[in-house]
N, C-alpha and C. Protein backbone atom coordinates (compact mmCIF):
# COMPACT_ATOMS: atom_id res chain seq x y z
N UNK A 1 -16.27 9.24 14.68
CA UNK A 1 -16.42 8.79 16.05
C UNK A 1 -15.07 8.94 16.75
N UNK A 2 -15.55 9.92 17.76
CA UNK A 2 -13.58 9.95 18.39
C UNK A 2 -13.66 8.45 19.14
N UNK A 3 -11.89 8.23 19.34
CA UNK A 3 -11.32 6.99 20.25
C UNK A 3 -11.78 7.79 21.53
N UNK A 4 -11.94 6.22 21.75
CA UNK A 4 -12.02 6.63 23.53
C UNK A 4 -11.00 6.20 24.07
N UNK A 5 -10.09 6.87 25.09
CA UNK A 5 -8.98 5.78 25.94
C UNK A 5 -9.33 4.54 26.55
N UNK A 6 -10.26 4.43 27.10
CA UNK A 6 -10.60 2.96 28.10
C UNK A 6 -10.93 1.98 27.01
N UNK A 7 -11.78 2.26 26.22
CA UNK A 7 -12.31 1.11 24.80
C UNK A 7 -12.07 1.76 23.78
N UNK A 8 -10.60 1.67 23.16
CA UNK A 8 -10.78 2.58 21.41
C UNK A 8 -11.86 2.03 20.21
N UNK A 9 -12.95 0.76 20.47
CA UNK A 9 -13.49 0.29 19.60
C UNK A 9 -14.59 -0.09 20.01
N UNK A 10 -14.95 0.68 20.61
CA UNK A 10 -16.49 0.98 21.24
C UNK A 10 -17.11 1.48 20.11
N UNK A 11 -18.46 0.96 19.65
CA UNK A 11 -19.61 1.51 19.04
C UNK A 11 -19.08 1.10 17.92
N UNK A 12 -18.25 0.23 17.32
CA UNK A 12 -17.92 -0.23 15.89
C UNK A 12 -18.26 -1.75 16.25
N UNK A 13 -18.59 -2.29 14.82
CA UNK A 13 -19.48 -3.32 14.19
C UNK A 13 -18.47 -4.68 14.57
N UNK A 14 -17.39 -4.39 14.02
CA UNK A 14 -16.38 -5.46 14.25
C UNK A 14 -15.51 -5.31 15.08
N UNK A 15 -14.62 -6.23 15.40
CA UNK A 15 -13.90 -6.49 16.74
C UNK A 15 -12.65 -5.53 16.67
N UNK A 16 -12.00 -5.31 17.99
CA UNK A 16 -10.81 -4.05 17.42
C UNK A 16 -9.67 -4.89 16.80
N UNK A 17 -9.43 -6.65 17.21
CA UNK A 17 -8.43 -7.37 16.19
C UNK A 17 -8.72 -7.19 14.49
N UNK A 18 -9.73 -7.55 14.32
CA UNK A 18 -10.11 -7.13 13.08
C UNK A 18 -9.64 -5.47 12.07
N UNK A 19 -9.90 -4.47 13.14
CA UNK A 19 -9.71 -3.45 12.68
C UNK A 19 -8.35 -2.97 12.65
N UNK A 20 -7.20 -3.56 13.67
CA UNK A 20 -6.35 -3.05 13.68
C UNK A 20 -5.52 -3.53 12.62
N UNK A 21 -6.35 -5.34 12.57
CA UNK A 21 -5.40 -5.75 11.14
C UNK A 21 -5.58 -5.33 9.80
N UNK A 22 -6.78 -4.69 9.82
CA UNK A 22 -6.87 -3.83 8.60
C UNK A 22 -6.18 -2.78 7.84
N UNK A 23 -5.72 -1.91 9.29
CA UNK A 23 -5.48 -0.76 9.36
C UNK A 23 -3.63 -1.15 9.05
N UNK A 24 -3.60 -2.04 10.05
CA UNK A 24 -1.88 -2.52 9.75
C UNK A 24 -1.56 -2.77 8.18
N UNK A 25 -2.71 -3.49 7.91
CA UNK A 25 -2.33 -4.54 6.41
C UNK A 25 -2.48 -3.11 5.30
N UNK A 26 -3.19 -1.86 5.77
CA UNK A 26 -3.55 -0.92 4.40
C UNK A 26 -2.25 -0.42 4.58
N UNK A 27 -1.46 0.18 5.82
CA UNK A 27 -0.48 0.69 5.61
C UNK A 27 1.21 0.51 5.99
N UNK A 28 1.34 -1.14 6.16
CA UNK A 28 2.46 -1.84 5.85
C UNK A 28 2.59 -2.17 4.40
N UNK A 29 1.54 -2.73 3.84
CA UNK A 29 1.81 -3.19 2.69
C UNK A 29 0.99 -2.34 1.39
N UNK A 30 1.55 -2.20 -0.49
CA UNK A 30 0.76 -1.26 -0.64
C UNK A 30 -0.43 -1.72 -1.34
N UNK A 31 -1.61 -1.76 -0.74
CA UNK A 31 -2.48 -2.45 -0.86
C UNK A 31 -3.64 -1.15 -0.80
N UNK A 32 -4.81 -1.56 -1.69
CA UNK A 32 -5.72 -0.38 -1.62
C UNK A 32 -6.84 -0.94 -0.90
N UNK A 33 -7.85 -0.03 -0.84
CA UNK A 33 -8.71 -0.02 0.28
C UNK A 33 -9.58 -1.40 0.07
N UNK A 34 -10.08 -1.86 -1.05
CA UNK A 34 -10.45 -2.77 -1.63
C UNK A 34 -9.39 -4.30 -1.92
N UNK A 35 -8.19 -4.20 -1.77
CA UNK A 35 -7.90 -5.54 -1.47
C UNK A 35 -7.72 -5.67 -0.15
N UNK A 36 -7.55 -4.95 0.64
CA UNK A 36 -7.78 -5.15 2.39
C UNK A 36 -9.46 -5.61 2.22
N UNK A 37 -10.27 -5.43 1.92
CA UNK A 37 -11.61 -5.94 1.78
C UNK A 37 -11.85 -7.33 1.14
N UNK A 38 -10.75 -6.97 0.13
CA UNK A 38 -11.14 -8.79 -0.55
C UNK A 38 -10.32 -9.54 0.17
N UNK A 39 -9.32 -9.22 1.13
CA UNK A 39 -8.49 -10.32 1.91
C UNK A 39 -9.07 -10.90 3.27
N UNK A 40 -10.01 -9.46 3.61
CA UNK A 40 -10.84 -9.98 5.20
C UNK A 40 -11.79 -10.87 4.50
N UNK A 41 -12.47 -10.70 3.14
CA UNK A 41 -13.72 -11.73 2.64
C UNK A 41 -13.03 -12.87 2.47
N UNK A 42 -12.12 -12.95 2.16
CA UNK A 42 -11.41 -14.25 1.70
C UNK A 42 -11.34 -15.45 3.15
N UNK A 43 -11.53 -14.48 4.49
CA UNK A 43 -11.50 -14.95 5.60
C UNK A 43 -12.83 -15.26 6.16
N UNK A 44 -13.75 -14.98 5.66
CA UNK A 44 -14.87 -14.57 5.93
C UNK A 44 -15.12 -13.58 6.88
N UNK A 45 -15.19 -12.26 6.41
CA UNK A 45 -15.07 -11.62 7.46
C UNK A 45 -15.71 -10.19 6.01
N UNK A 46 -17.27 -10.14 5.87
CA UNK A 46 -17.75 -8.98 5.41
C UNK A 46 -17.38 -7.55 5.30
N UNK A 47 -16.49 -6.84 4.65
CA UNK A 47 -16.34 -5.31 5.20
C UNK A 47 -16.02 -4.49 4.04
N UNK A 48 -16.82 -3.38 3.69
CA UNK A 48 -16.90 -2.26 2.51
C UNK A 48 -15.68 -1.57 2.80
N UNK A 49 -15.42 -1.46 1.58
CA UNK A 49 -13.53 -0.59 1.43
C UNK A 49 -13.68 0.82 2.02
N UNK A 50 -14.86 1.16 2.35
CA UNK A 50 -14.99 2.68 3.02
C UNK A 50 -15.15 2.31 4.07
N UNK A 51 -15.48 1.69 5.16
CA UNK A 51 -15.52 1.28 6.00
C UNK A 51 -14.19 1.03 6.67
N UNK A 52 -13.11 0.50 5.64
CA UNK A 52 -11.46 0.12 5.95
C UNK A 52 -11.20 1.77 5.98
N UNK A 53 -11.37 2.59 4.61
CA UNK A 53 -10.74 3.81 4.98
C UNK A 53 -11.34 4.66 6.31
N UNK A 54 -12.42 4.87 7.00
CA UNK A 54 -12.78 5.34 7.93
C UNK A 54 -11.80 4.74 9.01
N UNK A 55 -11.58 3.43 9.51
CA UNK A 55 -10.31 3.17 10.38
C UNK A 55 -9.39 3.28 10.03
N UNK A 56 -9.00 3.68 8.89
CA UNK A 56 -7.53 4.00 8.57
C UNK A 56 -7.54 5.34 8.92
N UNK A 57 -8.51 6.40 8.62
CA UNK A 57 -8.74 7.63 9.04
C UNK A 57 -8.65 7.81 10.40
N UNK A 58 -9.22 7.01 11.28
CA UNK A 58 -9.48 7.26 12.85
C UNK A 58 -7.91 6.50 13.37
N UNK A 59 -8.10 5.53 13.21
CA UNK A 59 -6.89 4.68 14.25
C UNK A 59 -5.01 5.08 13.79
N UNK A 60 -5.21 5.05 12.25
CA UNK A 60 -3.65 5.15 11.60
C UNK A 60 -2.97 6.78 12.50
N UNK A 61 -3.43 7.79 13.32
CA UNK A 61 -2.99 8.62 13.88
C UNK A 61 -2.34 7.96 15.11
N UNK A 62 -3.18 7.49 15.81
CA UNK A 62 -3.40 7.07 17.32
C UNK A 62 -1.70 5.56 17.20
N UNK A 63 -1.97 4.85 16.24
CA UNK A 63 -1.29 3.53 15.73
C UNK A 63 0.14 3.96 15.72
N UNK A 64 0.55 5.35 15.03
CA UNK A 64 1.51 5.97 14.70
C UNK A 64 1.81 6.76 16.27
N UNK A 65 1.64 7.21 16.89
CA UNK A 65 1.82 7.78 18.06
C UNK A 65 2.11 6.76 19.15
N UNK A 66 1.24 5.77 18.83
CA UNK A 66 1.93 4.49 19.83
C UNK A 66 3.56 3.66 19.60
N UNK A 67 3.30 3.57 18.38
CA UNK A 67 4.44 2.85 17.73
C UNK A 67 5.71 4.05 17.77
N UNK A 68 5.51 5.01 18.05
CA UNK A 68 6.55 5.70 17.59
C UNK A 68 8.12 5.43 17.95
N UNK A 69 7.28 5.72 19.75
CA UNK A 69 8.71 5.36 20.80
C UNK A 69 9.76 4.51 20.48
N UNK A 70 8.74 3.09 19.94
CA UNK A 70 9.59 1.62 20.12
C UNK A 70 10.28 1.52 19.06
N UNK A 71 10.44 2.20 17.84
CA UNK A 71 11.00 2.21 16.18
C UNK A 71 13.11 2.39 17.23
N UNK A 72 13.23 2.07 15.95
CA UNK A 72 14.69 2.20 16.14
C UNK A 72 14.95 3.48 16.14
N UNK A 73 15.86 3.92 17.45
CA UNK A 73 16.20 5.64 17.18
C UNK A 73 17.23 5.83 16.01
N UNK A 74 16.90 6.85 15.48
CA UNK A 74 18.00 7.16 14.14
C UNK A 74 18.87 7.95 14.94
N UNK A 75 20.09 8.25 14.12
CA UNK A 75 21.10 9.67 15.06
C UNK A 75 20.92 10.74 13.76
N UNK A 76 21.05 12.01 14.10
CA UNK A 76 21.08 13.21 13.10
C UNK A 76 22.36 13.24 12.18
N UNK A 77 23.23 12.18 11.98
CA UNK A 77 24.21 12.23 10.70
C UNK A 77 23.59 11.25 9.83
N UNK A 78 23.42 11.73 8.76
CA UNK A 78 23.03 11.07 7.19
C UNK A 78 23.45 11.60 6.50
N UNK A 79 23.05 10.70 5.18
CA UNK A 79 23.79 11.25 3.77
C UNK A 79 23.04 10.48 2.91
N UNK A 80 22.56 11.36 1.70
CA UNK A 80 21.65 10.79 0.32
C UNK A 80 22.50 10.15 -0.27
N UNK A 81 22.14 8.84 -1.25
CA UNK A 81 22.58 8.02 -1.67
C UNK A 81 21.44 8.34 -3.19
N UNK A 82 21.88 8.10 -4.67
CA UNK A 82 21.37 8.38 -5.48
C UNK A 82 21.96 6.91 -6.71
N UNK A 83 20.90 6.10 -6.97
CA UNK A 83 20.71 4.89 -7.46
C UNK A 83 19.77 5.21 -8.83
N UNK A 84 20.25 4.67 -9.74
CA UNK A 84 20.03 4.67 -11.35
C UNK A 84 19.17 2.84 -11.11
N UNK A 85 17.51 2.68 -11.23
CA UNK A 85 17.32 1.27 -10.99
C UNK A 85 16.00 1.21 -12.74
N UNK A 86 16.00 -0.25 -13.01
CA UNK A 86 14.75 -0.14 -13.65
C UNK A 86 13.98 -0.33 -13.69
N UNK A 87 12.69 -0.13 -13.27
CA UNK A 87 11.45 -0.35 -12.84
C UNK A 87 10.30 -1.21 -13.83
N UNK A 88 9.76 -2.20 -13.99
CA UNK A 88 9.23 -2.49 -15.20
C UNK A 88 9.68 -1.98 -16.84
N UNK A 89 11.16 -2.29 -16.94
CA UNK A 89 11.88 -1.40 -18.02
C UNK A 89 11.91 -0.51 -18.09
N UNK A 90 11.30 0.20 -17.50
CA UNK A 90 11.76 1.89 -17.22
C UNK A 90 12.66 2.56 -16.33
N UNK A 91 13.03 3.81 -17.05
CA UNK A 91 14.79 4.23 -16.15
C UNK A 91 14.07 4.92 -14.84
N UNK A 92 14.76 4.36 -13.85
CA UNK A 92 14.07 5.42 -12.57
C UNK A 92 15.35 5.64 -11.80
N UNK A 93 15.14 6.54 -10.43
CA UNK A 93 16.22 7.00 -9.68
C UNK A 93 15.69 6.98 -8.96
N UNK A 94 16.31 6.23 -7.74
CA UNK A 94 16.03 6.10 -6.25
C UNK A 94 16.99 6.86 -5.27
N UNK A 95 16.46 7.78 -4.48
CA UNK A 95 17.23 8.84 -3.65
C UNK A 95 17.15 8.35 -2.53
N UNK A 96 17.87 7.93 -1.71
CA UNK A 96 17.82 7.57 -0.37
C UNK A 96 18.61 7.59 1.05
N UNK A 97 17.93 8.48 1.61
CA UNK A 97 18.39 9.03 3.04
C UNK A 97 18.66 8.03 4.14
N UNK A 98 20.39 7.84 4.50
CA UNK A 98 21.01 6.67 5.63
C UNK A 98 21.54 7.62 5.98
N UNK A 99 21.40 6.76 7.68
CA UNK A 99 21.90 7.87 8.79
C UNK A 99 23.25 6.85 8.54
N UNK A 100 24.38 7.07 9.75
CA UNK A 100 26.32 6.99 9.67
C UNK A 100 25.98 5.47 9.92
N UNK A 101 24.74 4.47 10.67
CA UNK A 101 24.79 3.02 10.57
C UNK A 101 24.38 2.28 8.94
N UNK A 102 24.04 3.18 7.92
CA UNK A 102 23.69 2.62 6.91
C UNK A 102 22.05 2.28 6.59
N UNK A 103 21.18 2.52 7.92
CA UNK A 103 19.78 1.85 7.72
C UNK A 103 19.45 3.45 7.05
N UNK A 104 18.14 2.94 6.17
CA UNK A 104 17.42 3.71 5.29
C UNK A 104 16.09 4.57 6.24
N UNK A 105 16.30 6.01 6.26
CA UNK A 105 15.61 6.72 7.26
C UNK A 105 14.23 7.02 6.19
N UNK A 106 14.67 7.33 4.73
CA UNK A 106 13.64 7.80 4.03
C UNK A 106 13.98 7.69 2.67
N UNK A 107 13.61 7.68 1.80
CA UNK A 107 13.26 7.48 -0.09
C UNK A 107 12.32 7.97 -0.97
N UNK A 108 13.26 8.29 -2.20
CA UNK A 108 11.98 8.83 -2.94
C UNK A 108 12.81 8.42 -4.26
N UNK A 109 10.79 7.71 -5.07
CA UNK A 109 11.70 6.97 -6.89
C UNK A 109 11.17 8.08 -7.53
N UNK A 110 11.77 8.12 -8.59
CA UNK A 110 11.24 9.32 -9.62
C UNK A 110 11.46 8.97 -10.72
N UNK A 111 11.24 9.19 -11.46
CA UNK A 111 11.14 8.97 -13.15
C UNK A 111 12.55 10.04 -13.67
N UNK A 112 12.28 10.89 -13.18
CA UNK A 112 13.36 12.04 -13.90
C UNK A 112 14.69 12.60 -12.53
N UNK A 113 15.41 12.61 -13.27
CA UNK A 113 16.86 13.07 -12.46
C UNK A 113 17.22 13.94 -12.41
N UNK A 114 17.27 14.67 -11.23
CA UNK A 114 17.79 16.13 -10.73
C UNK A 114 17.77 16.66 -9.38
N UNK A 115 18.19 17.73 -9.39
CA UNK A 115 18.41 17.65 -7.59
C UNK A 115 17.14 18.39 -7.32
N UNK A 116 16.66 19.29 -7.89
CA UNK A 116 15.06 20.06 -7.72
C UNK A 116 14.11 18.78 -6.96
N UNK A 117 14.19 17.61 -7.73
CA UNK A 117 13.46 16.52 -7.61
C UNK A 117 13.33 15.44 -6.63
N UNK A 118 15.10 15.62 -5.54
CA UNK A 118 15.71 14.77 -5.08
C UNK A 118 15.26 15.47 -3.56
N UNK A 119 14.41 16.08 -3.47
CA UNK A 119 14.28 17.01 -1.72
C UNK A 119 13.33 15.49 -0.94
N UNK A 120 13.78 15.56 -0.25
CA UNK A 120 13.42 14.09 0.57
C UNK A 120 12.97 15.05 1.85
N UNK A 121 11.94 14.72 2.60
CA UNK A 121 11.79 15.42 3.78
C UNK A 121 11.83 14.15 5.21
N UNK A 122 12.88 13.86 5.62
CA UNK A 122 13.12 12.69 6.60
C UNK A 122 12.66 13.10 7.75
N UNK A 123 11.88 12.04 8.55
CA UNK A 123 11.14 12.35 9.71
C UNK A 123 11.98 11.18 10.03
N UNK A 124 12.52 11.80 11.53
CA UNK A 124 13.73 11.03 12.64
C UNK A 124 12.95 10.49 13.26
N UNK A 125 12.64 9.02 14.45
CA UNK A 125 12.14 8.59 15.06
C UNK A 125 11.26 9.50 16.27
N UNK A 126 11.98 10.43 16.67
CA UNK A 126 11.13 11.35 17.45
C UNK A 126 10.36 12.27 17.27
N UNK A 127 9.95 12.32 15.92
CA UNK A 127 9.19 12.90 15.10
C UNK A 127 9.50 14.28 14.13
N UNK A 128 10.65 14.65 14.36
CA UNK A 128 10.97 16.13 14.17
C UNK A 128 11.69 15.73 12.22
N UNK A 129 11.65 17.06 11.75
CA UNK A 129 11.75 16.39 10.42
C UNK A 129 13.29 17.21 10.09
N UNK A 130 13.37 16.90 9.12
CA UNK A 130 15.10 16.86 8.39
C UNK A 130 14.43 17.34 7.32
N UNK A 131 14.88 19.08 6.45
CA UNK A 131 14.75 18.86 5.21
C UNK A 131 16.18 18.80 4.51
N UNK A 132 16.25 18.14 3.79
CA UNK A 132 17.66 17.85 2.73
C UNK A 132 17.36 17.85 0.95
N UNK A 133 18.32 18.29 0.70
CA UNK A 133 18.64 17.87 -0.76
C UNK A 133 19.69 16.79 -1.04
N UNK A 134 19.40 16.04 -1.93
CA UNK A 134 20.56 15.21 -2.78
C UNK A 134 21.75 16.58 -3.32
N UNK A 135 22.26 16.00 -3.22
CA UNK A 135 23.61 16.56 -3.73
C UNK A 135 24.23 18.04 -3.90
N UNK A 136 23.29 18.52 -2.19
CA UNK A 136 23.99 19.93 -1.83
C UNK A 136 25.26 19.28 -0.84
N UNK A 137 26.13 19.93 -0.51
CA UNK A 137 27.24 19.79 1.20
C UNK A 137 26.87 19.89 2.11
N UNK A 138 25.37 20.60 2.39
CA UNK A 138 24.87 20.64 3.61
C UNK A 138 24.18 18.98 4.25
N UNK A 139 23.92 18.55 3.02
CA UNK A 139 23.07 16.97 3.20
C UNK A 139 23.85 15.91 3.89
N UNK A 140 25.23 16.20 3.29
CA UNK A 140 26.37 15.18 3.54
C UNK A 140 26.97 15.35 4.69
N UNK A 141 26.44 15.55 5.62
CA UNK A 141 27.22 15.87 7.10
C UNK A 141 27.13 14.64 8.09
């Protein structure tokens, strides 16, 4: 069902508060389609985990295009940062892309260590993307 501009939640069952908190709660937090379902029941509030992914399908585009503007602007100087952490006792490596204020633009954990592994693809607030490697000279600018 496309959005409409005047009513984006026209011809759906439940209210658009409902849906948007769905849609927020599947992809702020990492939660699968089915505990967003057992958390609206817990409220009383009936809804099949396919039902959550269909508004996550329709609205999470539209949600992301709104929100975009208001995010904090990043500036185009960064530099990968490469962290040895342990994850449920296991060795992992966390790669992570800060612009020259220190906030975290983008991340990636991995199990195994190397720079093949370490390509992070950072999307800047205005949407345009950054590709980088960990631990080429071109990254570190």
């Amino acid at each position: 069902m496309p959005i409409n501009l005047h009513n984006p939640f026209k011809g759906r069952q439940h209210p658009g508060e409902v849906i948007v908190l769905c849609v927020r709660w599947y992809l702020r937090y990492p939660l699968s389609y089915e505990h967003v379902a057992e958390l609206l029941a817990e409220r009383g509030v009936e809804v099949d985990a396919s039902c959550i992914w269909r508004w996550v399908q329709a609205y999470a585009p539209e949600l992301n295009k709104r929100c975009r503007p208001h995010l904090k602007p990043t500036n185009k100087s960064y530099r990968i940062d490469e962290t040895y952490i342990k994850v449920k006792g296991e060795d992992k490596y966390l790669y992570r892309a800060l612009d020259s204020t220190g906030q975290t633009i983008d991340f990636l954990l991995t199990a195994k260590r190397g720079v093949s592994l370490a390509r992070l693809r950072i999307r800047t607030t205005d949407g345009t993307r950054i590709a980088c490697c960990a631990g080429s000279s071109a990254a570190r600018s």
